[in-house]
Protein backbone atom coordinates (compact mmCIF):
# COMPACT_ATOMS: atom_id res chain seq x y z
CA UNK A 1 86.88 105.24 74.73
CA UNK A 2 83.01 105.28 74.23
CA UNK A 3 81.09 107.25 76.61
CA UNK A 4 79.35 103.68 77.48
CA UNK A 5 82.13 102.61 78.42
CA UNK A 6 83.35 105.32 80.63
CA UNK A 7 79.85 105.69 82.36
CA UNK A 8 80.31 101.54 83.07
CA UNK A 9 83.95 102.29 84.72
CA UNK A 10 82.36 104.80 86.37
CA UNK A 11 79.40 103.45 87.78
CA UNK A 12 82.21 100.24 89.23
CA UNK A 13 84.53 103.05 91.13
CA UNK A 14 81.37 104.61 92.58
CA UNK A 15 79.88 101.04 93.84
CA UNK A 16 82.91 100.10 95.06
CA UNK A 17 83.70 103.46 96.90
CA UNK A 18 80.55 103.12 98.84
CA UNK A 19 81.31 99.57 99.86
CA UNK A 20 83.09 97.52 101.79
CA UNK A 21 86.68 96.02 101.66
CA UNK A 22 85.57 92.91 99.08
CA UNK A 23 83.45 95.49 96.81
CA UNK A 24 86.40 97.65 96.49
CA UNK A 25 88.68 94.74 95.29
CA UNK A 26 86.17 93.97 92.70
CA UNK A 27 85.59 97.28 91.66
CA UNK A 28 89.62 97.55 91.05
CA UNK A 29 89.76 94.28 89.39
CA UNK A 30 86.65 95.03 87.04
CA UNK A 31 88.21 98.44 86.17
CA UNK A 32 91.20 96.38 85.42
CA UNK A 33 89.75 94.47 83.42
CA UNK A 34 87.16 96.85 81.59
CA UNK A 35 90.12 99.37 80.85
CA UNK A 36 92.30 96.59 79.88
CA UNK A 37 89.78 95.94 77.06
CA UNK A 38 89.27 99.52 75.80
CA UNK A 39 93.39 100.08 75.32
CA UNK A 40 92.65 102.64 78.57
CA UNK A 41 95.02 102.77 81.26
CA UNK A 42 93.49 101.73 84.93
CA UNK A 43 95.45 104.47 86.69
CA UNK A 44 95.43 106.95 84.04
CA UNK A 45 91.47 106.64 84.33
CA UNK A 46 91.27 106.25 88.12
CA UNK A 47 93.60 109.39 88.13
CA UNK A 48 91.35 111.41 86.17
CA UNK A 49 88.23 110.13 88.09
CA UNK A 50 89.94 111.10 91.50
CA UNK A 51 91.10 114.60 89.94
CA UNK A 52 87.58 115.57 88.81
CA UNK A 53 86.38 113.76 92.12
CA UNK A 54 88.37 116.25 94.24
CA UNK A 55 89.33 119.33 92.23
CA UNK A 56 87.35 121.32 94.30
CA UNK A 57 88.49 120.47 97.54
CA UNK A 58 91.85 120.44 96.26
CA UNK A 59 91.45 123.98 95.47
CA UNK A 60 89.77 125.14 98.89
CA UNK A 61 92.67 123.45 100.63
CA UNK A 62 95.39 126.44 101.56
CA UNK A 63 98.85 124.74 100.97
CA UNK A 64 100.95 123.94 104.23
CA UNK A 65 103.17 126.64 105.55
CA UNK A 66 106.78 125.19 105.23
CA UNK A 67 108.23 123.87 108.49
CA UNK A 68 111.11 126.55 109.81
CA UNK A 69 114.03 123.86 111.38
CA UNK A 70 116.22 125.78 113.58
CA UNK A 71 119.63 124.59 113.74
CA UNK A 72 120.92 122.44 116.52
CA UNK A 73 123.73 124.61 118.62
CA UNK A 74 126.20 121.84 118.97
CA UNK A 75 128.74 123.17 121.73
CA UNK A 76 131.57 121.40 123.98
CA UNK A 77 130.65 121.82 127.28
CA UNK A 78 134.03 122.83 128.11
CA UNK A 79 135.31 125.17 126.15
CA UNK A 80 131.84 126.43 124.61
CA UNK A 81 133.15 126.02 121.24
CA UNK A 82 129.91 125.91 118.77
CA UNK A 83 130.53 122.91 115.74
CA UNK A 84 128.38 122.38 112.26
CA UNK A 85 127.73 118.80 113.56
CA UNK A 86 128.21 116.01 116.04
CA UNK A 87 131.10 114.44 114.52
CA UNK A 88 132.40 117.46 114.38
CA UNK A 89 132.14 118.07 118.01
CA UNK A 90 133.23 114.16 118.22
CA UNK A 91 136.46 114.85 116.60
CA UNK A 92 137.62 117.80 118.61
CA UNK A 93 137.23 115.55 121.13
CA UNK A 94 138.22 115.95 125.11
CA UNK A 95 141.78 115.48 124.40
CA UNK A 96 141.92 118.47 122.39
CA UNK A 97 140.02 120.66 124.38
CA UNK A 98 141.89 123.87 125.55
CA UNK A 99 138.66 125.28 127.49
CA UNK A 100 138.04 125.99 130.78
CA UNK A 101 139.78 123.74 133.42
CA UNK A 102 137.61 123.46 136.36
CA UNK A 103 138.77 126.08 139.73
CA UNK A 104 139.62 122.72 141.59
CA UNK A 105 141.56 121.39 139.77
CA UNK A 106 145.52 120.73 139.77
CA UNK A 107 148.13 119.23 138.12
CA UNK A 108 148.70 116.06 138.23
CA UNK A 109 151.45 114.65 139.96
CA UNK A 110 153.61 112.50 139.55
CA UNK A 111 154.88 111.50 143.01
CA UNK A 112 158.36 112.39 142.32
CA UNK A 113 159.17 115.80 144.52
């Protein structure tokens, strides 16, 4: 690519950064176009642009501090017993449960003494 033409595809993405809405679609298009014509590829330049653009602050930017996820304690309320998941806990189910039985509670009768 010539240097003229780089300074032209240059000069577009600046105009069209400092404009409005309609001047950035024809920036884009014209660097389409103009890039299209010099066997350049639009993102591949606009990539390079934006790198140079922003190296610095790129650099001065500290990367995020990963995000710690504590694990959810998934527990039946009855018997306390802690599950890996919800479907898990799902599938043991109430009719499985051998926890606690509340104080009040007796067996069930039948009617037949």
């Amino acid at each position: 690519m010539s240097q003229s033409t780089l300074e032209t595809l240059q000069d577009t993405l600046f105009r069209g950064l400092e404009g409005n809405h309609h001047l950035q679609r024809m920036a884009l298009a014209s660097i389409a176009s103009k890039a299209a014509m010099t066997n350049v590829g639009p993102l591949d330049f606009l990539k390079e642009q934006f790198y140079q653009l922003f190296r610095a602050e790129l650099a001065a930017t500290p990367a995020p501090e990963p995000a710690v996820i504590e694990p959810a304690v998934i527990s039946c309320p009855k018997c306390e017993r802690v599950f890996k998941s919800q479907t898990a806990l799902n599938g043991h189910g109430v009719a499985r449960c051998t926890g606690k039985q509340p104080q009040n509670s007796s067996p069930v009768s039948t009617g037949l003494s």
